[in-house]
C-alpha atoms as a PDB file:
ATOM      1  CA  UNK A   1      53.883 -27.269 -18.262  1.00  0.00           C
ATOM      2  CA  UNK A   2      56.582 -26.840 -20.972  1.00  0.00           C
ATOM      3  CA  UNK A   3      54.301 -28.962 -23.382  1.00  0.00           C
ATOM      4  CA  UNK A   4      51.468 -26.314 -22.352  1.00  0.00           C
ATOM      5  CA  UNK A   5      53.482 -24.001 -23.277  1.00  0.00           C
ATOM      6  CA  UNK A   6      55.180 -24.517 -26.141  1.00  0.00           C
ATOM      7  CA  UNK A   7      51.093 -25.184 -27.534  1.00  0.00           C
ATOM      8  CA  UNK A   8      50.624 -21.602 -26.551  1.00  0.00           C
ATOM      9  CA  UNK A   9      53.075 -19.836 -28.545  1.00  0.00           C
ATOM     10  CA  UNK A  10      52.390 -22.272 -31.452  1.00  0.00           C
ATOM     11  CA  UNK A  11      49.280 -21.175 -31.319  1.00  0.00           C
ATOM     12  CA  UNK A  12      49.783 -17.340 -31.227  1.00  0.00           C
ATOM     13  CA  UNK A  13      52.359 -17.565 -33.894  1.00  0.00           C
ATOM     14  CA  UNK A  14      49.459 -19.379 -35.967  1.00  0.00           C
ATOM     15  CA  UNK A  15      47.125 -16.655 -35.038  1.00  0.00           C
ATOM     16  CA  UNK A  16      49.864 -13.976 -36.164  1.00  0.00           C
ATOM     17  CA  UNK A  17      50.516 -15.606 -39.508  1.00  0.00           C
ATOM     18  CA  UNK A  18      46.755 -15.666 -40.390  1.00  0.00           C
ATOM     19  CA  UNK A  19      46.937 -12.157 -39.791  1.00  0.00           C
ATOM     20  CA  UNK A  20      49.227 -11.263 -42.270  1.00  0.00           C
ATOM     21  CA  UNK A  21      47.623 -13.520 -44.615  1.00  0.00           C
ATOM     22  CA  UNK A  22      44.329 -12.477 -44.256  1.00  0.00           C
ATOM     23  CA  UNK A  23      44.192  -9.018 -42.329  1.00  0.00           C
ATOM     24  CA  UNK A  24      41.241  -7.830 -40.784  1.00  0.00           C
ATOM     25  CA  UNK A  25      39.433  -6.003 -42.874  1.00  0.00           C
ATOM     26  CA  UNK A  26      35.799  -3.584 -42.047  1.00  0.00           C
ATOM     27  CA  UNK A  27      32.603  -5.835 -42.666  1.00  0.00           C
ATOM     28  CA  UNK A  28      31.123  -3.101 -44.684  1.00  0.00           C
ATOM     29  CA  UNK A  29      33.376  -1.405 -47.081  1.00  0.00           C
ATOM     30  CA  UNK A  30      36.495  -3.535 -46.391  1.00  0.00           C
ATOM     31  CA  UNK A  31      39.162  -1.210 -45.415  1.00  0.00           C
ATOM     32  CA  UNK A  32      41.307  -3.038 -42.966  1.00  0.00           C
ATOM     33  CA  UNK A  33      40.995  -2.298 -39.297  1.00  0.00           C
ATOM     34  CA  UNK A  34      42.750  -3.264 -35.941  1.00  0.00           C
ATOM     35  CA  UNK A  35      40.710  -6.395 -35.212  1.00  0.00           C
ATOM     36  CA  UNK A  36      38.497  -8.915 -37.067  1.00  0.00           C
ATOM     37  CA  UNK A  37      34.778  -8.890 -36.924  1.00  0.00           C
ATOM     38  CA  UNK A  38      34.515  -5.002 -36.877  1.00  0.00           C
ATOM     39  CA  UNK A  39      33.909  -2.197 -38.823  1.00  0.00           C
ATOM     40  CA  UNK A  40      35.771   1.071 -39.683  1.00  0.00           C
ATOM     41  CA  UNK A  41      34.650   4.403 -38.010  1.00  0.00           C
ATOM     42  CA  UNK A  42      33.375   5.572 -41.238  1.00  0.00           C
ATOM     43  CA  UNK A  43      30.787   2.759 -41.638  1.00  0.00           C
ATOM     44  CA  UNK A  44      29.895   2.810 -37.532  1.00  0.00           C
ATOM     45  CA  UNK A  45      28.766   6.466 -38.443  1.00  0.00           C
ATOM     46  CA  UNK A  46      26.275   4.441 -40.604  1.00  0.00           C
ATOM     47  CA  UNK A  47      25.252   1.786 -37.891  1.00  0.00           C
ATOM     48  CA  UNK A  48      21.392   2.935 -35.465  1.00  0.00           C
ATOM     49  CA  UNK A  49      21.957   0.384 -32.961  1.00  0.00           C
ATOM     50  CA  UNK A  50      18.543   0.041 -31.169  1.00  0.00           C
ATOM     51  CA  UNK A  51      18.787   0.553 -27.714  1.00  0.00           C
ATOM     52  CA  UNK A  52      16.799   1.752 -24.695  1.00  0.00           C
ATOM     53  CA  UNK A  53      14.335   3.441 -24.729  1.00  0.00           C
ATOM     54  CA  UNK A  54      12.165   1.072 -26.320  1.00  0.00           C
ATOM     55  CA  UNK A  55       8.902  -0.920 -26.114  1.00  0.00           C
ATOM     56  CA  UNK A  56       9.647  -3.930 -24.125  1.00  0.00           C
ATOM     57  CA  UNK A  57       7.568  -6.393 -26.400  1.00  0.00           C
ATOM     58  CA  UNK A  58       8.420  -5.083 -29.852  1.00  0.00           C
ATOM     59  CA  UNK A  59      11.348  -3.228 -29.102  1.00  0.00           C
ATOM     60  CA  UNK A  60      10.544  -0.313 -31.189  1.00  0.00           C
ATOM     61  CA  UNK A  61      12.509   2.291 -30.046  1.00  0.00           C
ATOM     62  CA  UNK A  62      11.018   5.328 -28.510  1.00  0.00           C
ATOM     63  CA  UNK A  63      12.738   8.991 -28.984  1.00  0.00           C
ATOM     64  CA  UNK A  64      13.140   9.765 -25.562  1.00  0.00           C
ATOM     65  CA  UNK A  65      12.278   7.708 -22.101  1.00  0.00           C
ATOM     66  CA  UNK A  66       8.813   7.601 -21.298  1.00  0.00           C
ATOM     67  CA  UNK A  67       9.608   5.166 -18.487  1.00  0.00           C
ATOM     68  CA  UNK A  68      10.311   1.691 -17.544  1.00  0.00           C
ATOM     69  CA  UNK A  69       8.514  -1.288 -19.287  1.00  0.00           C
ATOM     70  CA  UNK A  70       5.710   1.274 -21.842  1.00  0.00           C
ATOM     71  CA  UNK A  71       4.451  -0.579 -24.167  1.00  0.00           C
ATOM     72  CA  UNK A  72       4.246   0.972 -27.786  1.00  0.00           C
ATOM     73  CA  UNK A  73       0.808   1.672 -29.372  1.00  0.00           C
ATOM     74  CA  UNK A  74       1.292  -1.009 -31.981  1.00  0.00           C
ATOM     75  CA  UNK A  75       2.118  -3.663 -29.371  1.00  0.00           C
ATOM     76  CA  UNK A  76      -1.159  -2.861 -27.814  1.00  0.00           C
ATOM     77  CA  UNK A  77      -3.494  -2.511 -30.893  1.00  0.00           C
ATOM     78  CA  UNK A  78      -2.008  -5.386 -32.229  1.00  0.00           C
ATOM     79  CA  UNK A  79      -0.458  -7.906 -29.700  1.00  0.00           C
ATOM     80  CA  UNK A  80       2.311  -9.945 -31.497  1.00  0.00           C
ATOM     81  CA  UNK A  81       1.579 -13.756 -31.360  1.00  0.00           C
ATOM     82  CA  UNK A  82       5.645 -13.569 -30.185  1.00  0.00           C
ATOM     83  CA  UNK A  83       6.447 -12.463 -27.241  1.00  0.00           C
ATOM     84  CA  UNK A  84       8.800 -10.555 -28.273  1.00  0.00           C
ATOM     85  CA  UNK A  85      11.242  -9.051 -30.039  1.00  0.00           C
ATOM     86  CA  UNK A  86      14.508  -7.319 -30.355  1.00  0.00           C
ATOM     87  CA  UNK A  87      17.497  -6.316 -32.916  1.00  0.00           C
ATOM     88  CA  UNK A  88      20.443  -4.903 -33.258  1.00  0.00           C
ATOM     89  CA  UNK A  89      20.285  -1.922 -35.305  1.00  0.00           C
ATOM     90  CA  UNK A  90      18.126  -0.056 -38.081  1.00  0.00           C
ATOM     91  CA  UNK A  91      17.829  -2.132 -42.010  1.00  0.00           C
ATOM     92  CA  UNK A  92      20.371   0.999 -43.172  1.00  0.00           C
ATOM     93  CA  UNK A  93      24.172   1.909 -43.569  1.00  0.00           C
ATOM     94  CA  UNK A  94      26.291  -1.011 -43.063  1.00  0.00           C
ATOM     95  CA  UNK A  95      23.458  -2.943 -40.866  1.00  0.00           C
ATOM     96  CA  UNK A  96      22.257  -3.088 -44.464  1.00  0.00           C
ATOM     97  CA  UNK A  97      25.604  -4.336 -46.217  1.00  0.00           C
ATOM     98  CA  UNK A  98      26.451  -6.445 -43.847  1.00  0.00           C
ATOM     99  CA  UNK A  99      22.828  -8.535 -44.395  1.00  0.00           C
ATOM    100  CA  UNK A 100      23.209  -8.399 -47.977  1.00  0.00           C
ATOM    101  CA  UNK A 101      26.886  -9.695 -48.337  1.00  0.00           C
ATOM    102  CA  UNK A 102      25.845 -12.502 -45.679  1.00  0.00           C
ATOM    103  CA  UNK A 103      22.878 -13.400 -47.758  1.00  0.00           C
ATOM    104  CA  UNK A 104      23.562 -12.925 -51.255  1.00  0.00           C
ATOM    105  CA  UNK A 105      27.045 -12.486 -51.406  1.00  0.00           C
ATOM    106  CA  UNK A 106      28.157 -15.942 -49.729  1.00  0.00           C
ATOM    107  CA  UNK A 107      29.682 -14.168 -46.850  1.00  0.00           C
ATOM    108  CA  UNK A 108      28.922 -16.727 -44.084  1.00  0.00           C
ATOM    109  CA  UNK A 109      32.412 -15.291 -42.218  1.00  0.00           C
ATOM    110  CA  UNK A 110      30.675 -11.804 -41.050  1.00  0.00           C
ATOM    111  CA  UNK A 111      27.891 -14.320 -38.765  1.00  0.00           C
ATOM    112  CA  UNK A 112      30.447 -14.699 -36.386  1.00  0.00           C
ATOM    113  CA  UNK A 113      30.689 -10.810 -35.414  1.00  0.00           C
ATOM    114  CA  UNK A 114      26.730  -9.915 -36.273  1.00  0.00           C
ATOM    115  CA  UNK A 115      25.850 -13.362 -33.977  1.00  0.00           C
ATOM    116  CA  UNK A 116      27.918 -12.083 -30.978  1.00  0.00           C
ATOM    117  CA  UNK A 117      26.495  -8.315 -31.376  1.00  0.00           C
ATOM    118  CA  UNK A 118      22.475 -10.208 -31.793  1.00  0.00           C
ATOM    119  CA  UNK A 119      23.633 -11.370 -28.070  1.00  0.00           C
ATOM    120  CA  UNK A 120      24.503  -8.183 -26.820  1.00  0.00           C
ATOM    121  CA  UNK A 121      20.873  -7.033 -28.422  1.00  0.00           C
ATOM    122  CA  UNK A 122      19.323  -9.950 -26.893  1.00  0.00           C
ATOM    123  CA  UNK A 123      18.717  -8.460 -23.661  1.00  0.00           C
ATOM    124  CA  UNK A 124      18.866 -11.480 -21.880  1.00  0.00           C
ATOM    125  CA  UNK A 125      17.028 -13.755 -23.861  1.00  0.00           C
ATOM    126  CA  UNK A 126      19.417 -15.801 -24.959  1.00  0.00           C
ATOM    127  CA  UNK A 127      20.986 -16.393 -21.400  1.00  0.00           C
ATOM    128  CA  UNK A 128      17.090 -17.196 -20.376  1.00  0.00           C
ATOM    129  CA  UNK A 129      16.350 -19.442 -23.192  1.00  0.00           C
ATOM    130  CA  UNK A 130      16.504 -22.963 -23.698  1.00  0.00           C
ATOM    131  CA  UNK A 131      17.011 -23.107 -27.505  1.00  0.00           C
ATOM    132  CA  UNK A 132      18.266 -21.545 -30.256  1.00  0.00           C
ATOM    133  CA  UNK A 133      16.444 -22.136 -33.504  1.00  0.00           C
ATOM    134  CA  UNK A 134      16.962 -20.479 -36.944  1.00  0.00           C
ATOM    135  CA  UNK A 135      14.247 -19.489 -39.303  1.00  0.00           C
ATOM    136  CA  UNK A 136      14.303 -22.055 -42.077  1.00  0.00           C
ATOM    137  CA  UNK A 137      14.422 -21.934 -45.752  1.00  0.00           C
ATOM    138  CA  UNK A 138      12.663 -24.261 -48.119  1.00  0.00           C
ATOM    139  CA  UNK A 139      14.602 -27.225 -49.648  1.00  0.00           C
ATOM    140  CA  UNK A 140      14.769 -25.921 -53.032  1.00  0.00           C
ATOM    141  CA  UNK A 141      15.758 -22.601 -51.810  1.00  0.00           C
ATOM    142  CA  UNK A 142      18.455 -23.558 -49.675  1.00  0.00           C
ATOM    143  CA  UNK A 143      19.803 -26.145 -52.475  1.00  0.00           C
ATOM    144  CA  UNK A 144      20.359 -23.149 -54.813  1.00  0.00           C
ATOM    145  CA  UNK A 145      21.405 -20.726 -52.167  1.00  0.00           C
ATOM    146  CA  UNK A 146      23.772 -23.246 -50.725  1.00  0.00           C
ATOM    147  CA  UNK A 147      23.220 -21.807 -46.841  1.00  0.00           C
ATOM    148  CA  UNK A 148      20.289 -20.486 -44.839  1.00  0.00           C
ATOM    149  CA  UNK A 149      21.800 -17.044 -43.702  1.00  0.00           C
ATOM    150  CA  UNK A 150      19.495 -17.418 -40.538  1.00  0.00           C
ATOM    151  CA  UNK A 151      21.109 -20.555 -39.363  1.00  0.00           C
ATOM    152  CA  UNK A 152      24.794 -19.308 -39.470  1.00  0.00           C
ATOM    153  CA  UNK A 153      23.634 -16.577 -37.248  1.00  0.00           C
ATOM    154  CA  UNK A 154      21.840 -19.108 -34.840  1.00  0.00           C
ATOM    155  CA  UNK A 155      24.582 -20.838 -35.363  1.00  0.00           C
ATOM    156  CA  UNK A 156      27.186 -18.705 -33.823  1.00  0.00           C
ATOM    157  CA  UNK A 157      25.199 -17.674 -31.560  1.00  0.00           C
ATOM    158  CA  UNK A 158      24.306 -20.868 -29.976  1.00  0.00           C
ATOM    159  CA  UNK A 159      28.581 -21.665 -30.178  1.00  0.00           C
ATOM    160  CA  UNK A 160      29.171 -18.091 -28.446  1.00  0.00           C
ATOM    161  CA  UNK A 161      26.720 -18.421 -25.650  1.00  0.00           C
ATOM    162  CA  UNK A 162      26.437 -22.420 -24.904  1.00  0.00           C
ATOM    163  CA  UNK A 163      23.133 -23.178 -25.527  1.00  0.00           C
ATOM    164  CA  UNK A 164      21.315 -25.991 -27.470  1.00  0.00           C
ATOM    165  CA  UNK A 165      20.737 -25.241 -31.219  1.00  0.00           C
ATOM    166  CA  UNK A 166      18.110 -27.044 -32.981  1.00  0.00           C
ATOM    167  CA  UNK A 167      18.540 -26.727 -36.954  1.00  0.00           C
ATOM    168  CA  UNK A 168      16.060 -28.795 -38.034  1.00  0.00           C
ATOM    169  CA  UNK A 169      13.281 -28.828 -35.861  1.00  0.00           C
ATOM    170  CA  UNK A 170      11.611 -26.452 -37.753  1.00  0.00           C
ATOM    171  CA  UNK A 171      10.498 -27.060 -41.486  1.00  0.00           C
ATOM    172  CA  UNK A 172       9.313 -24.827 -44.057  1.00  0.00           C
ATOM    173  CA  UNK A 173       7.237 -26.922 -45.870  1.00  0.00           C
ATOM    174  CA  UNK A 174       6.122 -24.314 -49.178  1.00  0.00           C
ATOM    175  CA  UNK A 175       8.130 -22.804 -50.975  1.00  0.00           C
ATOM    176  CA  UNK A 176       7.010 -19.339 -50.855  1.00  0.00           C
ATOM    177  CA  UNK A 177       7.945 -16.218 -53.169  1.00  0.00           C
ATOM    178  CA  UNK A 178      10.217 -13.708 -51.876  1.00  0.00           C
ATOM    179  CA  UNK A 179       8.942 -11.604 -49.607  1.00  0.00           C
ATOM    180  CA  UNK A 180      10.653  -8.317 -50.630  1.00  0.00           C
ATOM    181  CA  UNK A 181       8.241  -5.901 -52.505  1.00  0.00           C
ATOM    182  CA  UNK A 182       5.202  -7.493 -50.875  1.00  0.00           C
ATOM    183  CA  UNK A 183       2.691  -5.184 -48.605  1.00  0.00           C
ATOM    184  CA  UNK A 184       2.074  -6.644 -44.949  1.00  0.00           C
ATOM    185  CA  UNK A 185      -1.165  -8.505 -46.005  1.00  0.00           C
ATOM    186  CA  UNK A 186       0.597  -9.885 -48.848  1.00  0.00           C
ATOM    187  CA  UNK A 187       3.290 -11.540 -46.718  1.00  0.00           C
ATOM    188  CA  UNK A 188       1.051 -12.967 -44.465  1.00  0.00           C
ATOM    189  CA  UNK A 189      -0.542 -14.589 -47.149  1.00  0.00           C
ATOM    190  CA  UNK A 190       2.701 -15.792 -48.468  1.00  0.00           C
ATOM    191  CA  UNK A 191       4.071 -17.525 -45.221  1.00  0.00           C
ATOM    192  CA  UNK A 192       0.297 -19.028 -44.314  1.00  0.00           C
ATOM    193  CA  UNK A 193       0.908 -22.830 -43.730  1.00  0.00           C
ATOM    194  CA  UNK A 194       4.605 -22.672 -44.659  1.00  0.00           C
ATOM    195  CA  UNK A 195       6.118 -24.029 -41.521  1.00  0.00           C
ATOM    196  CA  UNK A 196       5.766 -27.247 -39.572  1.00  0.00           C
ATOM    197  CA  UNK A 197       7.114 -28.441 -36.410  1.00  0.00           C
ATOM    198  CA  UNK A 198       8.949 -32.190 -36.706  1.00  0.00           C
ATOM    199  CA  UNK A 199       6.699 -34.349 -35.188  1.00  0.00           C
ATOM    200  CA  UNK A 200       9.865 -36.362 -33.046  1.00  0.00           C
ATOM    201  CA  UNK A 201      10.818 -32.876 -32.216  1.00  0.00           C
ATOM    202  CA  UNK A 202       7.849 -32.476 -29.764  1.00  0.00           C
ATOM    203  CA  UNK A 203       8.934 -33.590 -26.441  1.00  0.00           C
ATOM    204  CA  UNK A 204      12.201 -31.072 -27.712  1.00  0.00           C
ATOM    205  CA  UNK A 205      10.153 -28.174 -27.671  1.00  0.00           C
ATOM    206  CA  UNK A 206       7.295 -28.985 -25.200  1.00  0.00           C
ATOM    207  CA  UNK A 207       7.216 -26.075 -22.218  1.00  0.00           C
ATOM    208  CA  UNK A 208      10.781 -24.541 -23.366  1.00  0.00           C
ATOM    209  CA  UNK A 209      11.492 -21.373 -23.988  1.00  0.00           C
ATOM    210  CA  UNK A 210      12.804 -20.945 -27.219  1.00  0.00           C
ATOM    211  CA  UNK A 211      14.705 -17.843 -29.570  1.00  0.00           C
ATOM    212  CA  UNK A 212      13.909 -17.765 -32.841  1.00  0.00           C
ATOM    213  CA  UNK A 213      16.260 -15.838 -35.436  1.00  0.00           C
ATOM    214  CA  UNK A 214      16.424 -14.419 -38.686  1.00  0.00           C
ATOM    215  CA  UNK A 215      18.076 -12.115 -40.341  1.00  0.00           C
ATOM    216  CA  UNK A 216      16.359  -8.821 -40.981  1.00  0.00           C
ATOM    217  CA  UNK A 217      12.239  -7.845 -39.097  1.00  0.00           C
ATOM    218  CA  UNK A 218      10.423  -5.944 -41.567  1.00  0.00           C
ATOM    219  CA  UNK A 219       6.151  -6.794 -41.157  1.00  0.00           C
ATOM    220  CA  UNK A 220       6.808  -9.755 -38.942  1.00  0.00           C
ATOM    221  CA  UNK A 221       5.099 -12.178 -40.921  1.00  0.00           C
ATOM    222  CA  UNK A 222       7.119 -14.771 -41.358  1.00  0.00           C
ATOM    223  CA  UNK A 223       8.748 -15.084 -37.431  1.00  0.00           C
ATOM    224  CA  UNK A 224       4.594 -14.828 -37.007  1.00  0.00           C
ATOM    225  CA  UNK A 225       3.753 -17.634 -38.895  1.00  0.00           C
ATOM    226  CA  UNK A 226       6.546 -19.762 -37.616  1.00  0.00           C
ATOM    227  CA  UNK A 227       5.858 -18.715 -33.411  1.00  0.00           C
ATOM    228  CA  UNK A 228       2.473 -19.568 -34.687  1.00  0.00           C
ATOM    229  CA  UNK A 229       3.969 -23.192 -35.578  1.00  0.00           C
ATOM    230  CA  UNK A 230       5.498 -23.265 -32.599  1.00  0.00           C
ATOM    231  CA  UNK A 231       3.006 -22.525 -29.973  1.00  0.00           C
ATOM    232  CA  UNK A 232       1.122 -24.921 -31.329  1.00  0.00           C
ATOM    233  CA  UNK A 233       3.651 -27.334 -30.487  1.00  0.00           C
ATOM    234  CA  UNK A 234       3.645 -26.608 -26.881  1.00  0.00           C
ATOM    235  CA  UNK A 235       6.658 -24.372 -27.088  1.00  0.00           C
ATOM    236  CA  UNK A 236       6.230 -21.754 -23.887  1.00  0.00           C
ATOM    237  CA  UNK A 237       8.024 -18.690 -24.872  1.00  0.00           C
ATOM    238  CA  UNK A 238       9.279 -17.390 -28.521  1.00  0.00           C
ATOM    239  CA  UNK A 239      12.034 -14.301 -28.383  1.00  0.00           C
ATOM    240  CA  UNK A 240      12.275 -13.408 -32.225  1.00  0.00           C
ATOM    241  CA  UNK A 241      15.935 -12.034 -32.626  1.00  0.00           C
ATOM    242  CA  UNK A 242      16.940 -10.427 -36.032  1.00  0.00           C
ATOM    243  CA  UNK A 243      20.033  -8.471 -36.958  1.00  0.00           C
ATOM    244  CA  UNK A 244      18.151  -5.949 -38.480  1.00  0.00           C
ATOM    245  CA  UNK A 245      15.204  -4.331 -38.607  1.00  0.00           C
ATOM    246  CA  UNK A 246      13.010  -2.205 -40.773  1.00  0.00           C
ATOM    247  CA  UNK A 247      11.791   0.994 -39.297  1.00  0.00           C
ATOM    248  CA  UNK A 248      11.339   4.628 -40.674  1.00  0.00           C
ATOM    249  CA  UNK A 249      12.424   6.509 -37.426  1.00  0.00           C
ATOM    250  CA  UNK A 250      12.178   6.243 -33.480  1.00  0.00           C
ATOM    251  CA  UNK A 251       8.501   6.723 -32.418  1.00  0.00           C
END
């Protein structure tokens, strides 16, 4: 007991000297704030979570309640080949900064907090899911990047909510352009063919239910191109989970 202890209070005094070391600062704009993996007030003034109402397969949100489980007109014009898919919050304010300093500016740290709030934006999913698997980048890409943004998220997820994560199961076999600046057709064209499945990953995948996440939903066609991929392998249910999504205003 005294050994149990006396680890204890080691381990708080630890936690207190990283603290004054490195203070917790907001994700955002970096102004420090109470606790880590937050973000001032100033920059939650700046953060649309997306929350209910919304359509229950593409989780568009609606601008007022229409009633339980309504579809949106785009999810029945155009059925997504997932089935389907939620985020946390509009690609604006610090939803936006906090993307762009995890992608570009080497800021794996922040996919600790934006992982645990994809869970709470989840709705379920990842509680009803039998793997976690990250939307990959191509070799070349990730040996100049250095990290695949979409796997630290999967990443802490999977740590945060005990469940499997697969990191390589999925390959992205062309190395496509980038995607920002390109119309929806052009994207699709972009992504067509650039994922495989592992072929000793099968019996992995075979009849599970799987979530797949990236970073930031804008046309859909890459998390389309990979479900696509993994359908094909036998893989029963796909819940596409980003951080952030691109949308001009509630419909």
């Amino acid at each position: 007991m005294l050994m149990t202890a006396t680890g204890a209070s080691a381990k708080r005094a630890l936690a207190c000297a990283v603290d004054i070391a490195f203070p917790p600062v907001c994700g955002g704009c970096g102004v420090l704030i109470a606790s880590p993996g937050g973000v001032c007030a100033q920059c939650w003034t700046t953060l649309r979570l997306i929350e209910r109402p919304y359509c229950e397969v593409l989780g568009l949100p609606f601008s007022r309640d229409i009633g339980k489980g309504i579809l949106s007109a785009q999810a029945i014009a155009e059925p997504p080949v997932f089935d389907r898919l939620r985020s946390v919050a509009l690609h604006e304010g610090v939803a936006r900064t906090l993307v762009h300093k995890l992608k570009y500016l080497d800021r794996t740290d922040l996919a600790h907090s934006m992982g645990r709030w994809m869970l709470r934006a989840s709705d379920g999913t990842v509680d009803a899911c039998d793997v976690i698997i990250p939307v990959p980048l191509h070799r070349a890409r990730l040996i100049s990047r250095k990290f695949n943004q979409s796997a630290e998220l999967a990443r802490a997820m999977a740590k945060a909510a005990n469940k499997p994560y697969l990191a390589d199961v999925l390959i992205r076999t062309k190395r496509t352009s980038q995607q920002v600046g390109l119309g929806k057709a052009a994207r699709q064209d972009n992504v067509r063919g650039a994922f495989r499945v592992r072929e000793n990953a099968l019996p992995q995948l075979f009849g599970k239910r799987v979530v797949l996440v990236d970073d930031v939903y804008t046309t859909g066609a890459t998390v389309s191109a990979a479900t696509r991929v993994l359908k094909r392998a036998g893989v029963a249910d796909v819940t596409v989970l980003t951080f952030a999504r691109a949308l001009a205003a509630p419909i």
